[in-house]
N, C-alpha and C. Protein backbone atom coordinates (compact mmCIF):
# COMPACT_ATOMS: atom_id res chain seq x y z
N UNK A 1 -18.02 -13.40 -18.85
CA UNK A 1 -17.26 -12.17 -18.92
C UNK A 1 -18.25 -11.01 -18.98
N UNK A 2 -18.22 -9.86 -17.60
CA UNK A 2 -18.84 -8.99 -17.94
C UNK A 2 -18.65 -7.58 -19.22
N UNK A 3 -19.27 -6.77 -18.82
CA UNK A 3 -18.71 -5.72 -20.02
C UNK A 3 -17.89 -4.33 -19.76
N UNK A 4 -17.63 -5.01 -17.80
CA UNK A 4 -16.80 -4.21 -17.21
C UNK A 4 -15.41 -4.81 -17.48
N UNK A 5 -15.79 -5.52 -17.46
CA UNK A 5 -14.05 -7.14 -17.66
C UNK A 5 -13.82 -6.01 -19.30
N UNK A 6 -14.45 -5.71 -20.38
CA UNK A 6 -13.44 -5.16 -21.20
C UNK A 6 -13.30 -4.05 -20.88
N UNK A 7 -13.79 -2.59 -20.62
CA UNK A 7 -13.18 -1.92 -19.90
C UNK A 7 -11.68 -2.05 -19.04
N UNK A 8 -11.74 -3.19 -18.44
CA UNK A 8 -10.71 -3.16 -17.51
C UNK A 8 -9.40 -3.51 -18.32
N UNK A 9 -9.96 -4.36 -19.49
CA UNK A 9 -8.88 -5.61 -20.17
C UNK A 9 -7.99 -4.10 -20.89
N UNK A 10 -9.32 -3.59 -21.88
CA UNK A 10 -8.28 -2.16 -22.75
C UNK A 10 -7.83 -1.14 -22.06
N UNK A 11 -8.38 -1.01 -20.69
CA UNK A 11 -7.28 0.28 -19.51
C UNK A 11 -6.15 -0.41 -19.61
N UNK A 12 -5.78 -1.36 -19.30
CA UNK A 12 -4.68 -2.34 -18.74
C UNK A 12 -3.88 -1.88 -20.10
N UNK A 13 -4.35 -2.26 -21.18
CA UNK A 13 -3.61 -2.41 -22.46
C UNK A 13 -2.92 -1.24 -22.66
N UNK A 14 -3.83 -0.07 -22.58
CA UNK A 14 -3.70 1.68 -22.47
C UNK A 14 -2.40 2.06 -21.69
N UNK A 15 -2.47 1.70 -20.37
CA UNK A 15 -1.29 2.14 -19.67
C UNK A 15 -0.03 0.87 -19.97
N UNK A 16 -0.11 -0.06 -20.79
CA UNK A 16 1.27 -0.73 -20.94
C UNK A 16 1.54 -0.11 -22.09
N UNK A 17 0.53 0.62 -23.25
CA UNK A 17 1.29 0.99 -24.15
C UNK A 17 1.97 2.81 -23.59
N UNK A 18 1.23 3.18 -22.73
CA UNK A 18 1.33 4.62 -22.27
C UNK A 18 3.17 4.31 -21.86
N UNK A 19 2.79 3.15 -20.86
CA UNK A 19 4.69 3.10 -20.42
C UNK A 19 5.76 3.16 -21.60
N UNK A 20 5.57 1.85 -22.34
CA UNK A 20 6.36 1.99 -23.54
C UNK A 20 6.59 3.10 -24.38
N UNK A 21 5.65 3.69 -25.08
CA UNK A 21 5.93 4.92 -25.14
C UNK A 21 6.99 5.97 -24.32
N UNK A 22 6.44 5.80 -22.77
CA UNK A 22 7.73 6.61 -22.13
C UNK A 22 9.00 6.24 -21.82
N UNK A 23 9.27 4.73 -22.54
CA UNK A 23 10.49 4.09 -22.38
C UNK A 23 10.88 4.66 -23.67
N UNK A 24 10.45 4.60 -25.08
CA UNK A 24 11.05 5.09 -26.14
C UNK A 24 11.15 6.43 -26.62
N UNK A 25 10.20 7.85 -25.58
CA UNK A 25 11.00 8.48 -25.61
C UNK A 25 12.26 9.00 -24.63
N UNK A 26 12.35 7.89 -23.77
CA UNK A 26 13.82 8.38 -22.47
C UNK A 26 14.59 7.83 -23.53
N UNK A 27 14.41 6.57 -24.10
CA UNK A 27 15.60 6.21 -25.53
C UNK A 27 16.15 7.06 -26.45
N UNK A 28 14.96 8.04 -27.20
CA UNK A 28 15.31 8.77 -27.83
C UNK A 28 16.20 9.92 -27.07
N UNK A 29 15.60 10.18 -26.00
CA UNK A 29 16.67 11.85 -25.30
C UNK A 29 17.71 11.63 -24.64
N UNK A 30 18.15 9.89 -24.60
CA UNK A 30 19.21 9.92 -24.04
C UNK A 30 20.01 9.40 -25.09
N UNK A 31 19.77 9.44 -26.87
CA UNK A 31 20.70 9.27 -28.06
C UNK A 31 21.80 9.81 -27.85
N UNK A 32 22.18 11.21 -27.26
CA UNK A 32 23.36 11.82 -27.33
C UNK A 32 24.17 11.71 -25.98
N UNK A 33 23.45 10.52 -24.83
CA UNK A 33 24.04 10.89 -23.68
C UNK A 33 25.51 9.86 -23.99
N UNK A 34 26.91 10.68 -23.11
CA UNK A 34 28.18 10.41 -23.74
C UNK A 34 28.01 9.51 -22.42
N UNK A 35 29.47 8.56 -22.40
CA UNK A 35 30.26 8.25 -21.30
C UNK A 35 31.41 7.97 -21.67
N UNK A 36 32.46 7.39 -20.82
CA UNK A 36 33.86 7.05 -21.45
C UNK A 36 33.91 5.94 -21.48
N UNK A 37 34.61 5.16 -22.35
CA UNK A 37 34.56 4.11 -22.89
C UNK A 37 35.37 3.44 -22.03
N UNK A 38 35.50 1.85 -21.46
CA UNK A 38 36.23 0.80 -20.67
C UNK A 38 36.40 1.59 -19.20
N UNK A 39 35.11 2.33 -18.36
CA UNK A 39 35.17 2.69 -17.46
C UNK A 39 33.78 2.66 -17.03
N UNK A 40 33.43 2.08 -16.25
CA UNK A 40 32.41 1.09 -15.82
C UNK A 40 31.32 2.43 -14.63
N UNK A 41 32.57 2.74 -14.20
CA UNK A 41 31.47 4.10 -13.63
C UNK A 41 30.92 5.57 -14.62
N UNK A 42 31.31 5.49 -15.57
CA UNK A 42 30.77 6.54 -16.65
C UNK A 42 30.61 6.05 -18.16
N UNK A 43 29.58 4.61 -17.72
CA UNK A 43 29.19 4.05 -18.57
C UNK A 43 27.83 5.07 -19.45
N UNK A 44 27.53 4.99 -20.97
CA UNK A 44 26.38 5.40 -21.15
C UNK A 44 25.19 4.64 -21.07
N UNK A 45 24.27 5.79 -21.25
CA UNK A 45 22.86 5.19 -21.07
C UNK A 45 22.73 3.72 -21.77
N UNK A 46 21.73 2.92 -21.19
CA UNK A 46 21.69 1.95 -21.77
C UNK A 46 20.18 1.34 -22.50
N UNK A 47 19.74 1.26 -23.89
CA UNK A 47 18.54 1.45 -23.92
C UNK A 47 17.52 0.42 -23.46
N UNK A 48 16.43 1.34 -22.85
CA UNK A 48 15.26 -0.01 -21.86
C UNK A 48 14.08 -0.26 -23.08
N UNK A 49 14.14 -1.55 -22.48
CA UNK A 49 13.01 -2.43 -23.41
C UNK A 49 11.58 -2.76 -22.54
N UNK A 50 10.60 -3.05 -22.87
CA UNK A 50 9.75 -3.91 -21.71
C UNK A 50 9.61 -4.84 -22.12
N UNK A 51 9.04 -5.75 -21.39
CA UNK A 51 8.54 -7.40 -21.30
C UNK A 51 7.45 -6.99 -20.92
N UNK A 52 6.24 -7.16 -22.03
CA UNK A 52 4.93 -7.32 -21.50
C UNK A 52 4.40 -8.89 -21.14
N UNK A 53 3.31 -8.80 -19.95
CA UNK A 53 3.09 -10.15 -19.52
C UNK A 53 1.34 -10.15 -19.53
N UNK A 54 0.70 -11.68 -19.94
CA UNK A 54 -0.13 -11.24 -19.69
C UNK A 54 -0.94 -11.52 -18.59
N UNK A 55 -2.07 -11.02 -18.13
CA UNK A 55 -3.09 -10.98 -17.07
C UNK A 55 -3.50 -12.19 -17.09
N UNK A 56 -3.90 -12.69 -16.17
CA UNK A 56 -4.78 -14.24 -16.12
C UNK A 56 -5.87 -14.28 -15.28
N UNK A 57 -7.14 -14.81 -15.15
CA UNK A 57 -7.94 -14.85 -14.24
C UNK A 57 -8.99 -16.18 -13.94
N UNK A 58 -8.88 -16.64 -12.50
CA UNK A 58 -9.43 -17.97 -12.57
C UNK A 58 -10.43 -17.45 -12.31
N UNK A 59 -10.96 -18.76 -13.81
CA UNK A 59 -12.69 -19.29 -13.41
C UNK A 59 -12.96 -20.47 -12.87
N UNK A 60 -14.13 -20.11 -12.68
CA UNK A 60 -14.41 -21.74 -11.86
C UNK A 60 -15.89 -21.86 -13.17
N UNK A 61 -16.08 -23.27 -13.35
CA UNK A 61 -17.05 -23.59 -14.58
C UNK A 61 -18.36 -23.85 -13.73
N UNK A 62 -19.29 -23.97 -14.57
CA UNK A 62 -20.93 -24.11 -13.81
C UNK A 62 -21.05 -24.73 -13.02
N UNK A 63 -20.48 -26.32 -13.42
CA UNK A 63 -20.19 -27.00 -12.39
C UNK A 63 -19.82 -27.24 -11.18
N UNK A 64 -18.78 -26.19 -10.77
CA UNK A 64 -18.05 -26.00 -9.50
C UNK A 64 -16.58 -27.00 -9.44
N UNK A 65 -16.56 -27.48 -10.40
CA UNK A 65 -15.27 -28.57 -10.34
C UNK A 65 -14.41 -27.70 -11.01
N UNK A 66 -14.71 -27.73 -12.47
CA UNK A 66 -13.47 -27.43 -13.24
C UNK A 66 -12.81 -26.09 -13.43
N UNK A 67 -11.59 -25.85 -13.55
CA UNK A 67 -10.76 -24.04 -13.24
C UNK A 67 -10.24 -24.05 -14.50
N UNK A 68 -10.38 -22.83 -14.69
CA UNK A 68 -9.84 -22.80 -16.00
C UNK A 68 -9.23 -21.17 -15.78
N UNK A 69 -8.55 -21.03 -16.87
CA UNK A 69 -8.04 -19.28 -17.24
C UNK A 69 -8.57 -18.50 -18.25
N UNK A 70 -8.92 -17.32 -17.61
CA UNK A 70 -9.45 -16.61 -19.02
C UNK A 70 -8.55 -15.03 -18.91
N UNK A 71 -8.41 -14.51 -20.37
CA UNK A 71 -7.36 -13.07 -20.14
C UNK A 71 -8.43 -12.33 -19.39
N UNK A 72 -7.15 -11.50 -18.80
CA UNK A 72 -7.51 -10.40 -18.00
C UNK A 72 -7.06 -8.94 -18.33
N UNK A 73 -5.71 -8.93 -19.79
CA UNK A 73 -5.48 -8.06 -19.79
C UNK A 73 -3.63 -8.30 -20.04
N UNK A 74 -3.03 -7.27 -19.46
CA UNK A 74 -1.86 -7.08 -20.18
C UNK A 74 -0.92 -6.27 -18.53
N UNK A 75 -0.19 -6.38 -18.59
CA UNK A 75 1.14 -6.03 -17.48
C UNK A 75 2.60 -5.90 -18.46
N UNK A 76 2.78 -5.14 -17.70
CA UNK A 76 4.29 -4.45 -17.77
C UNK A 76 4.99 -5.68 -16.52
N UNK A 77 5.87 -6.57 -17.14
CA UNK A 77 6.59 -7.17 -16.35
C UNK A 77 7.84 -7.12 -15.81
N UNK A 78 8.70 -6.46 -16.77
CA UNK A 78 10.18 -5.88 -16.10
C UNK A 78 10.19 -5.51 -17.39
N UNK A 79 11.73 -4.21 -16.96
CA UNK A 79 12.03 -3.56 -17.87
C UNK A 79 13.63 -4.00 -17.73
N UNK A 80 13.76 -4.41 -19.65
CA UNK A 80 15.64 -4.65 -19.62
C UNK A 80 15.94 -3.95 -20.30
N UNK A 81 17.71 -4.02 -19.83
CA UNK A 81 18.61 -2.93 -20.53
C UNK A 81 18.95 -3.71 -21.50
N UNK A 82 19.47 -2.89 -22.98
CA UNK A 82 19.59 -3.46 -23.79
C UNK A 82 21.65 -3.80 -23.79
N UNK A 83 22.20 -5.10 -24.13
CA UNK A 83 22.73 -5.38 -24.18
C UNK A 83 24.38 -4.75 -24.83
N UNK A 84 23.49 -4.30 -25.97
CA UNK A 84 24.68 -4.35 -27.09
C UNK A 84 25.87 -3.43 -26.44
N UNK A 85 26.98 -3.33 -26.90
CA UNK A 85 28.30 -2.46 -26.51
C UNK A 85 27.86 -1.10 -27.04
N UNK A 86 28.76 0.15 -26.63
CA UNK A 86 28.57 1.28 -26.40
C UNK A 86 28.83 1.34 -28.31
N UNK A 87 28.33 2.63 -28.65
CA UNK A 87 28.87 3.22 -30.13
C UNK A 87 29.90 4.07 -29.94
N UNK A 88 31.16 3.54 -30.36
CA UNK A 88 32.31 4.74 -29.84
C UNK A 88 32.28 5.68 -30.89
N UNK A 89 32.82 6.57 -30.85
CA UNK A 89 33.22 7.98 -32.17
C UNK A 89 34.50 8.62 -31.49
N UNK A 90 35.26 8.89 -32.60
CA UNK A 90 36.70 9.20 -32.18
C UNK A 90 36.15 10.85 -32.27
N UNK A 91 36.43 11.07 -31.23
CA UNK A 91 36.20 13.21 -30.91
C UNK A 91 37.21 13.40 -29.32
N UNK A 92 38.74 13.43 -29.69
CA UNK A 92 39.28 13.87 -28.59
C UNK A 92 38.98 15.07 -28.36
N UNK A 93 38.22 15.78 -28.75
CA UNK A 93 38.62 17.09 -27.95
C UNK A 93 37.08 17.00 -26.80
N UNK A 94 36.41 16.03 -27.05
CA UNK A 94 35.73 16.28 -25.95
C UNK A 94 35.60 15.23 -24.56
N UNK A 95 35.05 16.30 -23.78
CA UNK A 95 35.52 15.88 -22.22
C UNK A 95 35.11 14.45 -21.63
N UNK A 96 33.98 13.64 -22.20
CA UNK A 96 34.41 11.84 -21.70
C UNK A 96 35.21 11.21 -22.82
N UNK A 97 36.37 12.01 -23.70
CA UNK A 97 37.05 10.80 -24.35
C UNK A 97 38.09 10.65 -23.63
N UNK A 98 38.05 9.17 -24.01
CA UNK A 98 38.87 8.19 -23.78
C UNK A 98 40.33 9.06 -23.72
N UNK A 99 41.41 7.55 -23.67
CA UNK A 99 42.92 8.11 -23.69
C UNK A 99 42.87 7.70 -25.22
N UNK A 100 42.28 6.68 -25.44
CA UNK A 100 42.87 6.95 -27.62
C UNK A 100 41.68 7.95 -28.38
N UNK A 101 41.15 8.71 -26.99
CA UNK A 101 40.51 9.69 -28.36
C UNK A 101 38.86 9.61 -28.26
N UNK A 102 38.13 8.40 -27.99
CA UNK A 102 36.71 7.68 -28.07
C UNK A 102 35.59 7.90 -27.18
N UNK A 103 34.76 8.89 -27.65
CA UNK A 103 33.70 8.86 -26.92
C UNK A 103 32.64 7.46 -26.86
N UNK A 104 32.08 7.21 -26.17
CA UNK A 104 31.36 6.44 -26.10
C UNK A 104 29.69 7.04 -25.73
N UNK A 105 28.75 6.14 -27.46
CA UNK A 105 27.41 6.67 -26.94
C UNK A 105 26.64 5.78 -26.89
N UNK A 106 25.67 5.50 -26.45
CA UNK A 106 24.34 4.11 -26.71
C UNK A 106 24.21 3.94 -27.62
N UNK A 107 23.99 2.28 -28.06
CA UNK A 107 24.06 1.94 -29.26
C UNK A 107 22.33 2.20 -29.23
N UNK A 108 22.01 3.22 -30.00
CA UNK A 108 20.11 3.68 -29.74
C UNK A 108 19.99 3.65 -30.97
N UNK A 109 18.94 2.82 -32.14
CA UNK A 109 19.00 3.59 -33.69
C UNK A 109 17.35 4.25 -33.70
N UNK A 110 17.75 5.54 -33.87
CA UNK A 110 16.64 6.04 -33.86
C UNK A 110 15.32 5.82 -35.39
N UNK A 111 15.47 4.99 -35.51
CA UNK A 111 14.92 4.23 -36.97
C UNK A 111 14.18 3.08 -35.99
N UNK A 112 14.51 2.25 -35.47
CA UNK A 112 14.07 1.28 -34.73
C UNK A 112 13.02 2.11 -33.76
N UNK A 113 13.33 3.06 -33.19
CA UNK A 113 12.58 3.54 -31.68
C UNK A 113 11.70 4.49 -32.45
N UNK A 114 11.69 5.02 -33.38
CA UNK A 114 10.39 5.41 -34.56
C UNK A 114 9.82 4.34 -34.95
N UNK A 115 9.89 3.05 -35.59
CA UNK A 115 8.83 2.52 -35.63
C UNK A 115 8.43 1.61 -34.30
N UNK A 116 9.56 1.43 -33.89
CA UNK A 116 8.33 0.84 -32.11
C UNK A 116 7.38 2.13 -31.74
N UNK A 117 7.80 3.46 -31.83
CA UNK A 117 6.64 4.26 -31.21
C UNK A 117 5.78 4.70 -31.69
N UNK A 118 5.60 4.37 -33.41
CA UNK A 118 4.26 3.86 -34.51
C UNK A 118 3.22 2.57 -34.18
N UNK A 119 4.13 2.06 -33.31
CA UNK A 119 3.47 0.48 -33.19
C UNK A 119 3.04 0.85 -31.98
N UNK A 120 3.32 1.25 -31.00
CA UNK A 120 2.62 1.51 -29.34
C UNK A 120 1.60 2.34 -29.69
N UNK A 121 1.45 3.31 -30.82
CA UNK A 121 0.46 4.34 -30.90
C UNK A 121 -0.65 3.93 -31.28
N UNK A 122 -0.21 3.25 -32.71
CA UNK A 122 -1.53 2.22 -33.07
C UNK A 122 -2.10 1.07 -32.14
N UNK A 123 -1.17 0.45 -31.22
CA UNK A 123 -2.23 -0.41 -30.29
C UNK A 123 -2.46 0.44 -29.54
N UNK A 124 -2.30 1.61 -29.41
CA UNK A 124 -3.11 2.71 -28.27
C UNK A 124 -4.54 2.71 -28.92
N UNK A 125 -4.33 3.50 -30.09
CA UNK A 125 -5.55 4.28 -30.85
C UNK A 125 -6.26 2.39 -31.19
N UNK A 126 -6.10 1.58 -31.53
CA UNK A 126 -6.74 0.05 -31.14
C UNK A 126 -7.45 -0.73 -29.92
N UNK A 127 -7.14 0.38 -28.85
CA UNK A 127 -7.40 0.12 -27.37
C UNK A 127 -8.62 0.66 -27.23
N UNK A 128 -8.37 1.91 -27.83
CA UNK A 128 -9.03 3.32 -27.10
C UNK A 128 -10.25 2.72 -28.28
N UNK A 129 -10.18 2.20 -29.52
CA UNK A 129 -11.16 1.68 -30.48
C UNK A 129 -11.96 0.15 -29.59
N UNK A 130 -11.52 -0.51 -29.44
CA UNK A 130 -12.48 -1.46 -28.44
C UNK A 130 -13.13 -0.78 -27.16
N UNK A 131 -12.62 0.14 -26.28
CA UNK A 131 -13.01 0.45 -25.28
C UNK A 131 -13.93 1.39 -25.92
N UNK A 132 -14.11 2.34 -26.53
CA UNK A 132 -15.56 2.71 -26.91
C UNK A 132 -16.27 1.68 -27.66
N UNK A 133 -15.97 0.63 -28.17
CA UNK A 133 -17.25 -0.37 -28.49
C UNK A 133 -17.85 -1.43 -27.66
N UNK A 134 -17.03 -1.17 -26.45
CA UNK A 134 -17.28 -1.61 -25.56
C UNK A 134 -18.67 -0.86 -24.82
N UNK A 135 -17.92 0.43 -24.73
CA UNK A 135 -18.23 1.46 -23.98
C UNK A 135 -20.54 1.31 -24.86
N UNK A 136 -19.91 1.41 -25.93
CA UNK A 136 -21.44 1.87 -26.97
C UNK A 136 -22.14 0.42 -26.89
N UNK A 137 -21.22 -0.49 -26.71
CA UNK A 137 -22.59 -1.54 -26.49
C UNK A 137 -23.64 -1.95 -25.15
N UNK A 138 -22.46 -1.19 -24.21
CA UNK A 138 -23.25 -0.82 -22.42
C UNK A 138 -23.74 0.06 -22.87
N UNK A 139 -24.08 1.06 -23.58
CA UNK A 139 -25.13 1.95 -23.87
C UNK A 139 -26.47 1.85 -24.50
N UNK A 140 -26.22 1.08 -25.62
CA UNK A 140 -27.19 -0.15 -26.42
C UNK A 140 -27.97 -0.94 -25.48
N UNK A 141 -27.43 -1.98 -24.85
CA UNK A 141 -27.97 -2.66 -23.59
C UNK A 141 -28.84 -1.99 -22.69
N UNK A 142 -28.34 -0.50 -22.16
CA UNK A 142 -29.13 0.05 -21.56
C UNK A 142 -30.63 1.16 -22.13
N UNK A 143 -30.36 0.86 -23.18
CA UNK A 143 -31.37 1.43 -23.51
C UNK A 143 -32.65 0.56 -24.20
N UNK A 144 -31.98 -0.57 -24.19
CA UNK A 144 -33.24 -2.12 -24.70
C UNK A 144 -34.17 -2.02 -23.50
N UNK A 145 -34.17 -1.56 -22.01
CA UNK A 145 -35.14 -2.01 -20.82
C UNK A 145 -35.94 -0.45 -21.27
N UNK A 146 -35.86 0.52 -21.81
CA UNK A 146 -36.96 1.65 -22.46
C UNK A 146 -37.78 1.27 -23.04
């Protein structure tokens, strides 16, 4: 493994947490988006999750026979909608309620999507912490042939 291979491994890591992040805040700004409830074309937002996957990379051993896998890093593999049913609130007077009255909003708890976006930050600022010790030991190295 060179000492470009970590460079590459914590970029990789960087932009899957960069995405997530921008999945939890479209979660958060679409908390208030309405739709009407048991009507499939003015459904509300629905909140996205990712599936991270990870990187793989074949080696081949000294030998030339044996293959093996070593990480490569981290991928964004698909993004799902989250399942649960809409959060209704009875407010007839506004314009997607229902006929008994029911707005319908994403079931989003903004308690949950605060601490997932505590947790993407810290494996950010954890990323960005290996990739400069990465970074300072190619500097170290290069300065042993002085």
């Amino acid at each position: 493994m060179s000492i470009f291979d970590s460079f590459a491994i914590s970029a990789s890591a960087l932009t899957a947490e960069r995405l997530r992040l921008d999945l939890i805040s479209n979660n958060i700004a679409n908390i208030n988006s309405t739709g009407r409830p048991n009507d499939p074309a003015q459904e509300p937002y629905r909140r996205k999750v990712p599936v991270f996957a990870q990187m793989l990379k074949r080696v081949q051993a000294g030998d030339g026979v044996r293959y093996g896998f070593r990480g490569a890093g981290v991928k964004m593999a698909a993004v799902l909608e989250d399942n649960s049913p809409p959060r209704l609130v009875h407010d007839p007077d506004h314009p997607h309620a229902g006929e008994r009255g029911f707005v319908a909003y994403p079931d989003i708890n903004i308690v949950r999507e605060m601490v997932d976006a505590m947790t993407a930050t810290r494996a950010y600022e954890a990323n960005v912490t290996a990739l400069n010790a990465a970074k300072d030991i190619a500097l170290q190295a290069l300065e042993i042939g002085r």
